[in-house]
PDB file of N, CA and C in Angstrom:
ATOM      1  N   UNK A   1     103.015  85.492 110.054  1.00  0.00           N
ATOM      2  CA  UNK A   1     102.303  84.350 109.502  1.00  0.00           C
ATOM      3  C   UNK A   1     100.797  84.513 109.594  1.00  0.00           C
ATOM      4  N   UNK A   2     100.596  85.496 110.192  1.00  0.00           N
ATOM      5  CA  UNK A   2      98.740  85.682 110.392  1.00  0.00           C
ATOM      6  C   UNK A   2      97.927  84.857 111.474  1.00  0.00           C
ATOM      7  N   UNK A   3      97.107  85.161 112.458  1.00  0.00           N
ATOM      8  CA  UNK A   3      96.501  84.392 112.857  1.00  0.00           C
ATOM      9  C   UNK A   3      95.039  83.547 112.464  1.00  0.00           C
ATOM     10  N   UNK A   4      95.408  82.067 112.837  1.00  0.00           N
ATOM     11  CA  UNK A   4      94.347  81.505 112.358  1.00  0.00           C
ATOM     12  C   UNK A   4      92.587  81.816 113.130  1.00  0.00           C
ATOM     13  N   UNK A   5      92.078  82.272 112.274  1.00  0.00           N
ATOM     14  CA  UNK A   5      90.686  82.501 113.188  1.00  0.00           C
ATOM     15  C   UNK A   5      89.640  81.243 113.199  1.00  0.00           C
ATOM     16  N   UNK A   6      90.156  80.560 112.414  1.00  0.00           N
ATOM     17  CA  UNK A   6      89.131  78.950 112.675  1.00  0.00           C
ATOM     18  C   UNK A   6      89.000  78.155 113.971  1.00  0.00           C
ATOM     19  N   UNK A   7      89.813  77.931 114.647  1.00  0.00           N
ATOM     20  CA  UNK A   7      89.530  77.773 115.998  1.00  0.00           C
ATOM     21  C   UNK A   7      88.764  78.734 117.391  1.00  0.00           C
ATOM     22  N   UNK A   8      88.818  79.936 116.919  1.00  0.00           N
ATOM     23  CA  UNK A   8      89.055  81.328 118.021  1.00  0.00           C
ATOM     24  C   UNK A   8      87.297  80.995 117.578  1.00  0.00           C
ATOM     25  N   UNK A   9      87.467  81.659 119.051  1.00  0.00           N
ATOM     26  CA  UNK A   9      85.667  81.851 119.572  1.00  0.00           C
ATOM     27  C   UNK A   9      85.697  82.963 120.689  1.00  0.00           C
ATOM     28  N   UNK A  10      84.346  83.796 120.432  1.00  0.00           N
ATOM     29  CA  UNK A  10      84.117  84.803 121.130  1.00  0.00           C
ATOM     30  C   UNK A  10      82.724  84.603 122.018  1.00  0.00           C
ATOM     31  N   UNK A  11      82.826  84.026 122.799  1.00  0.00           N
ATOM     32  CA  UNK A  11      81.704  83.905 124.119  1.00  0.00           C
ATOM     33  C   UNK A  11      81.105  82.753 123.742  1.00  0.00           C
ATOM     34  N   UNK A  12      81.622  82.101 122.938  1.00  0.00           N
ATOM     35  CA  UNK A  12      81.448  80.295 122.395  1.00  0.00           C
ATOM     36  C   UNK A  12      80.775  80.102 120.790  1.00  0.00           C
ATOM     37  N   UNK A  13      80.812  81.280 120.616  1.00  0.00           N
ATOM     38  CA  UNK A  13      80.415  81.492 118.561  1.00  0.00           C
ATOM     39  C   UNK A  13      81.750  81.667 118.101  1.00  0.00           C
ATOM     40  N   UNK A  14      81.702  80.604 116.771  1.00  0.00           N
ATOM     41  CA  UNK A  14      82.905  81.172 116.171  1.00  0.00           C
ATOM     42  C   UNK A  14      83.248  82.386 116.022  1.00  0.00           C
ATOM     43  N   UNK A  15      84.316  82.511 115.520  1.00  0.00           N
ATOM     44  CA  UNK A  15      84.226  84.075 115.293  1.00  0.00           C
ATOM     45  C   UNK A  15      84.177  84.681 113.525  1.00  0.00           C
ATOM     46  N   UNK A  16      84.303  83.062 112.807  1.00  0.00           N
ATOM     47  CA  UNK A  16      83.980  83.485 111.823  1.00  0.00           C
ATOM     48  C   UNK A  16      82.175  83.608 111.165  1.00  0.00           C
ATOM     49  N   UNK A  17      81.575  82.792 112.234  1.00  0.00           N
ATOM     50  CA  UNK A  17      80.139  82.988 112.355  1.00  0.00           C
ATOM     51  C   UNK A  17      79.708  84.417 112.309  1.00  0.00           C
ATOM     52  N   UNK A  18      80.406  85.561 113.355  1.00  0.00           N
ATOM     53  CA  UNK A  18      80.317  86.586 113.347  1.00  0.00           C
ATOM     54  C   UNK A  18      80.586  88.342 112.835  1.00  0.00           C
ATOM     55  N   UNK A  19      81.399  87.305 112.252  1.00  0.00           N
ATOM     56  CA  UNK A  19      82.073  88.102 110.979  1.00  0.00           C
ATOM     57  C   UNK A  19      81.000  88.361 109.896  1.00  0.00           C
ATOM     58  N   UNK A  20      80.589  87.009 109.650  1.00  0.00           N
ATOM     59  CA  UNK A  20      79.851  86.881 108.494  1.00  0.00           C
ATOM     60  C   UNK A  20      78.451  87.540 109.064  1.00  0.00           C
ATOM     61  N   UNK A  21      78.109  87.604 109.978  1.00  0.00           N
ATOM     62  CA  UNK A  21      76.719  88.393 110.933  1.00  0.00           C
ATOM     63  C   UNK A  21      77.444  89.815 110.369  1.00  0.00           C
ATOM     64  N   UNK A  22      78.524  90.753 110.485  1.00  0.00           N
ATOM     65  CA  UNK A  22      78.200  91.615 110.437  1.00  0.00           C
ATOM     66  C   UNK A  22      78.403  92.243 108.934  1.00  0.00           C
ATOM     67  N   UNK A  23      78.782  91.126 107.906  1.00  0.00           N
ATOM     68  CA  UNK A  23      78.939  91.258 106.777  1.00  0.00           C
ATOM     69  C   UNK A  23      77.118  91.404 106.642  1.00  0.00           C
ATOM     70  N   UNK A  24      76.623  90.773 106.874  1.00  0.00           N
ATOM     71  CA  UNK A  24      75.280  91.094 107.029  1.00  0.00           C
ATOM     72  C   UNK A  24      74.445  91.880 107.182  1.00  0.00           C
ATOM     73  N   UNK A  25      74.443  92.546 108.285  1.00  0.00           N
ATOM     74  CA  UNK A  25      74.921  93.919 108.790  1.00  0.00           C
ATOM     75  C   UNK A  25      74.605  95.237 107.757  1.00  0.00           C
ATOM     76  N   UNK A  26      76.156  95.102 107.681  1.00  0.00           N
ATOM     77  CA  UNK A  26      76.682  96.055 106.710  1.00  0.00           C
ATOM     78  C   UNK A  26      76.085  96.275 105.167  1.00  0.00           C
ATOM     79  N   UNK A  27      75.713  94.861 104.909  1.00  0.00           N
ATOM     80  CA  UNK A  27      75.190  94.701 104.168  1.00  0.00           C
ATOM     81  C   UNK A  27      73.458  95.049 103.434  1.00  0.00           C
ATOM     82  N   UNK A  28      72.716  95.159 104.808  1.00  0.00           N
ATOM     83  CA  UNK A  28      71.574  95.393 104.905  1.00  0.00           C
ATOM     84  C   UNK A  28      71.567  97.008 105.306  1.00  0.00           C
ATOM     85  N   UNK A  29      72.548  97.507 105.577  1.00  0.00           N
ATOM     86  CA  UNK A  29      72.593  99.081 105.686  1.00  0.00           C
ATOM     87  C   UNK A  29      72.615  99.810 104.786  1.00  0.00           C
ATOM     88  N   UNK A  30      73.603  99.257 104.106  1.00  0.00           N
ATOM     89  CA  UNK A  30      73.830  99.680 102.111  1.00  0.00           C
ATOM     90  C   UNK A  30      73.041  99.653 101.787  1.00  0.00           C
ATOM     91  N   UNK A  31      71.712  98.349 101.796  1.00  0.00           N
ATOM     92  CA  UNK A  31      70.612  98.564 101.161  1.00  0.00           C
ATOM     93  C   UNK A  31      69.607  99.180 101.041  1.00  0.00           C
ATOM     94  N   UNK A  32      69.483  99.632 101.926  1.00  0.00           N
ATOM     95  CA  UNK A  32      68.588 100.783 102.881  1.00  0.00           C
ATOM     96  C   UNK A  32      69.110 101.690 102.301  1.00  0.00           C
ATOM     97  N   UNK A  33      70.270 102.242 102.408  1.00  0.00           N
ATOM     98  CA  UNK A  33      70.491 103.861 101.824  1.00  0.00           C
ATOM     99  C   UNK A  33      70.358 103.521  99.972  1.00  0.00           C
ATOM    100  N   UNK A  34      70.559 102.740  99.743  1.00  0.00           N
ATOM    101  CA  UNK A  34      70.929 102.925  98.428  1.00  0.00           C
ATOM    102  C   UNK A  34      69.096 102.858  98.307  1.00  0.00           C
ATOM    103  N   UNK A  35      68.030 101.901  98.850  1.00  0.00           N
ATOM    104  CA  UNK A  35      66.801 102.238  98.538  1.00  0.00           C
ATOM    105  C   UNK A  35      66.457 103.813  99.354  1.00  0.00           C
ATOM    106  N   UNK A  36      67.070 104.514  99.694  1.00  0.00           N
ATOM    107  CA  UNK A  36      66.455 105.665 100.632  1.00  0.00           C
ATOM    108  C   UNK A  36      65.227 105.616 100.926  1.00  0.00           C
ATOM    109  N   UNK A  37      65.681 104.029 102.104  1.00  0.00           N
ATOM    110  CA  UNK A  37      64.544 104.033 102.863  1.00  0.00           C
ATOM    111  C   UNK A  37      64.892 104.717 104.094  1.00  0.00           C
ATOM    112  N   UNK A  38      64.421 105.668 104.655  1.00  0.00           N
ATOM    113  CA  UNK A  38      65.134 106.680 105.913  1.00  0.00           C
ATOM    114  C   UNK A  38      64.441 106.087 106.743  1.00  0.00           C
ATOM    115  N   UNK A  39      62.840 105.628 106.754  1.00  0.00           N
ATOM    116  CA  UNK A  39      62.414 105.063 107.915  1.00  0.00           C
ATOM    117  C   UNK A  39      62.929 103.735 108.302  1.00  0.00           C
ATOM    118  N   UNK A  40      62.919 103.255 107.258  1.00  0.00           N
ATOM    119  CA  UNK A  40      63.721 101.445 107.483  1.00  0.00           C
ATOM    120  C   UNK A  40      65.172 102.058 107.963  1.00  0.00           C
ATOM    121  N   UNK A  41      66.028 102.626 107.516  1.00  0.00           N
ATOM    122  CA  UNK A  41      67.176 103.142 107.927  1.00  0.00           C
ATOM    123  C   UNK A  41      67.293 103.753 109.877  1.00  0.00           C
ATOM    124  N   UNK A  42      66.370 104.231 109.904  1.00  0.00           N
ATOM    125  CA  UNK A  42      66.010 105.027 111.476  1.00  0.00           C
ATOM    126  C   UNK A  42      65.670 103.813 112.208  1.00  0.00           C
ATOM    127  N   UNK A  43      65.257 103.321 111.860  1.00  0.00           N
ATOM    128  CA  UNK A  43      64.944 102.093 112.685  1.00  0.00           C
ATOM    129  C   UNK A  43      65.578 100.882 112.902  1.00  0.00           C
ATOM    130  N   UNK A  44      66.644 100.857 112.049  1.00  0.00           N
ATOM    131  CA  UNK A  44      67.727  99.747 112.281  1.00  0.00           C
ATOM    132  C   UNK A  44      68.905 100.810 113.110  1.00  0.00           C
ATOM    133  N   UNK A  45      69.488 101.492 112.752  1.00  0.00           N
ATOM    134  CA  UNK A  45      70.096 102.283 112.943  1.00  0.00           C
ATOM    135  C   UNK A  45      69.684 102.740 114.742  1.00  0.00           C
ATOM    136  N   UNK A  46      68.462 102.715 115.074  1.00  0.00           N
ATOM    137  CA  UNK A  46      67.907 102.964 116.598  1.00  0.00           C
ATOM    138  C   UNK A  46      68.033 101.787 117.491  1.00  0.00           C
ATOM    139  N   UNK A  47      67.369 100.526 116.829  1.00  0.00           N
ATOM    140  CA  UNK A  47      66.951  99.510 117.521  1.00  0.00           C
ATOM    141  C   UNK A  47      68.345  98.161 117.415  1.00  0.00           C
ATOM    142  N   UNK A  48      68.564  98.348 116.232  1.00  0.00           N
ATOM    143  CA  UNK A  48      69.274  96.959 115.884  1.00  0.00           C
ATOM    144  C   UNK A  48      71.057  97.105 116.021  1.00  0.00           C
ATOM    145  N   UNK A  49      71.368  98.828 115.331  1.00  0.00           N
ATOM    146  CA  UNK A  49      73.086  98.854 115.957  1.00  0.00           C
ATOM    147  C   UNK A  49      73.519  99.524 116.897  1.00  0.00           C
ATOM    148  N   UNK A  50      73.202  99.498 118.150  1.00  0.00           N
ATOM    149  CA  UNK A  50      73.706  99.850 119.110  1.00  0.00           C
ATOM    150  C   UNK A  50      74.210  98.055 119.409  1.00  0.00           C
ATOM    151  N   UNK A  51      73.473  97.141 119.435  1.00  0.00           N
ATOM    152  CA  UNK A  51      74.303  96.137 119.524  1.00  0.00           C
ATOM    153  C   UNK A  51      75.006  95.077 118.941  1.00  0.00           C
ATOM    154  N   UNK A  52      74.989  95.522 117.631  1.00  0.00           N
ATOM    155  CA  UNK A  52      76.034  95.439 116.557  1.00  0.00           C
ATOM    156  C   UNK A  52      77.231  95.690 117.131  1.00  0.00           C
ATOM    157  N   UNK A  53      76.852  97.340 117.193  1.00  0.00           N
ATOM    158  CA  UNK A  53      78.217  98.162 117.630  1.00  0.00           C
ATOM    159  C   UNK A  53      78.897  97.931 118.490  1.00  0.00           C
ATOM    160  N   UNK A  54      77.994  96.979 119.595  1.00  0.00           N
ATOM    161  CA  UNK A  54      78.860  96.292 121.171  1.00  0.00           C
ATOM    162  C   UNK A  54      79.765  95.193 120.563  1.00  0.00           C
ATOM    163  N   UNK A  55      78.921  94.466 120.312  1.00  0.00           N
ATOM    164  CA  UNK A  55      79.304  93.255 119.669  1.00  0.00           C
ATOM    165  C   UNK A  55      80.715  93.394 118.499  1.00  0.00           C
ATOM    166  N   UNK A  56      80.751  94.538 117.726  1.00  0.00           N
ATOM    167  CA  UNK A  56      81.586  94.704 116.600  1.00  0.00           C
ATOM    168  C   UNK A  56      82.921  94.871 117.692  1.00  0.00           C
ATOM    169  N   UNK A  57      82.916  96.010 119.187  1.00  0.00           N
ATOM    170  CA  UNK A  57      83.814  96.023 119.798  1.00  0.00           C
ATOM    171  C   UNK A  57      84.523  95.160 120.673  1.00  0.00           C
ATOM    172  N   UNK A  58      83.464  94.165 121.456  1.00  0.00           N
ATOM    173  CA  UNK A  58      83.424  92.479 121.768  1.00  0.00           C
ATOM    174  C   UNK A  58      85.073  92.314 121.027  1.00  0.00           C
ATOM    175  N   UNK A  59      84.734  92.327 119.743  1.00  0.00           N
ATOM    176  CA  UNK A  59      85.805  91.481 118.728  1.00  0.00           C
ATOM    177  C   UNK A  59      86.655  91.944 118.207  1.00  0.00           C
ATOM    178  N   UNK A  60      86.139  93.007 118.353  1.00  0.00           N
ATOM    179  CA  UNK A  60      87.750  93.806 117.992  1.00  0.00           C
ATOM    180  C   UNK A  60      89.054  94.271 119.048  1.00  0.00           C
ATOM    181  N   UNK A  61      87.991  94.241 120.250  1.00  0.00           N
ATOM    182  CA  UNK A  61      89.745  94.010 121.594  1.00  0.00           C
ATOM    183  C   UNK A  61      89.401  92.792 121.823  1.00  0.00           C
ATOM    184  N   UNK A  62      88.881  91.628 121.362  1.00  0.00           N
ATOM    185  CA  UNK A  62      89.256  89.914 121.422  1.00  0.00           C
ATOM    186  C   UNK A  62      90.506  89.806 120.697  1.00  0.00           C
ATOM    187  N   UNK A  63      90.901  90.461 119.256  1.00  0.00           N
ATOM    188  CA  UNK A  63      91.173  90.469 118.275  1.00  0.00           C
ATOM    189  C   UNK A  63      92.671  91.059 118.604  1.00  0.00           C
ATOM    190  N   UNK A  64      92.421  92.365 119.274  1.00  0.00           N
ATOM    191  CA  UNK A  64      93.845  93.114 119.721  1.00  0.00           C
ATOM    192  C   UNK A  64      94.686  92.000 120.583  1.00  0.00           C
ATOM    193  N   UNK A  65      93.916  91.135 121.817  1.00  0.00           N
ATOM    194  CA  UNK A  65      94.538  90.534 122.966  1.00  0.00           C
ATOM    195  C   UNK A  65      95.520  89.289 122.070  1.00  0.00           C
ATOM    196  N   UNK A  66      95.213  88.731 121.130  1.00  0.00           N
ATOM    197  CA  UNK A  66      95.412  87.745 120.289  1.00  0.00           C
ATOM    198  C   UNK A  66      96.787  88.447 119.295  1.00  0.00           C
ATOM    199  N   UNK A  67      96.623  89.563 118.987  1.00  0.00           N
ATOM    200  CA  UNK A  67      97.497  90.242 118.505  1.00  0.00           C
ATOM    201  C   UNK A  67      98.610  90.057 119.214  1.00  0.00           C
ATOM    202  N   UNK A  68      98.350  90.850 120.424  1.00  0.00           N
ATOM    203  CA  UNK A  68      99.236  91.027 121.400  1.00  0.00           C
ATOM    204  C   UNK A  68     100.002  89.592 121.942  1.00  0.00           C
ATOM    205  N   UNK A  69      98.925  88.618 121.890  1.00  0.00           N
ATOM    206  CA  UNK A  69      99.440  87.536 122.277  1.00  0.00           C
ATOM    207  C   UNK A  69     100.552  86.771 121.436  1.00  0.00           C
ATOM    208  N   UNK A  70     100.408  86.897 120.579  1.00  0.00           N
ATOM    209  CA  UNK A  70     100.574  86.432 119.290  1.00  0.00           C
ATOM    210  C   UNK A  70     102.288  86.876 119.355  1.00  0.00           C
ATOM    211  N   UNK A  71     102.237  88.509 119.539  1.00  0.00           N
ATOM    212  CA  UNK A  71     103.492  89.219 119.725  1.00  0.00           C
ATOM    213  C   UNK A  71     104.461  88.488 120.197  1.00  0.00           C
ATOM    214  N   UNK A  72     103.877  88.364 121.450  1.00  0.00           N
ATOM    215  CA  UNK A  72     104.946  87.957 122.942  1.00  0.00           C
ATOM    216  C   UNK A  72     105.504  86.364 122.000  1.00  0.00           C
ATOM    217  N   UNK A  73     105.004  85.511 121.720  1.00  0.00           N
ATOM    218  CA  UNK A  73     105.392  84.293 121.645  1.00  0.00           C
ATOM    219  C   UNK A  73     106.036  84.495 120.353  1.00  0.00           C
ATOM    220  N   UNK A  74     106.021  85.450 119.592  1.00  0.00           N
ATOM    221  CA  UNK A  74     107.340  85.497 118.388  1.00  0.00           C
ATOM    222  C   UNK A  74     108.847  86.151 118.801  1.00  0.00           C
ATOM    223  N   UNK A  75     108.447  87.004 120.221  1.00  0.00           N
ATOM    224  CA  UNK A  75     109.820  87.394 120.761  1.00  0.00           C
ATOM    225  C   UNK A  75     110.598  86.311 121.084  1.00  0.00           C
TER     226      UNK A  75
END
């Protein structure tokens, strides 16, 4: 049946708040390469996703435990 993510929160932000942060993200990375800006690129890429990248993992074993949880109570 899928889990609902409208309630679920990750350290008290939704989690669809954060989703949409890294749609953002992702979004502003594309733009950068597609302008081949390498310095704007080096510099997000240095400063700004290393904690993206924490954060992206934050939610993705939030995401597994919920899975898992999810499991047990359909057995």
């Amino acid at each position: 049946t899928g889990i609902d993510l409208n309630p679920r929160q990750l350290d008290g932000e939704p989690i669809n708040d954060i989703i949409q942060q890294h749609v953002g993200h992702l979004t502003d990375l594309r733009d950068l390469l597609q302008s081949r800006d390498t310095l704007g690129l080096a510099d997000v890429l240095t400063y700004e996703w290393p904690g993206v990248l924490d954060r992206w993992q934050q939610l993705i074993c939030e995401m597994i435990t919920w899975i898992e949880q999810e499991d047990k109570t359909d057995e």
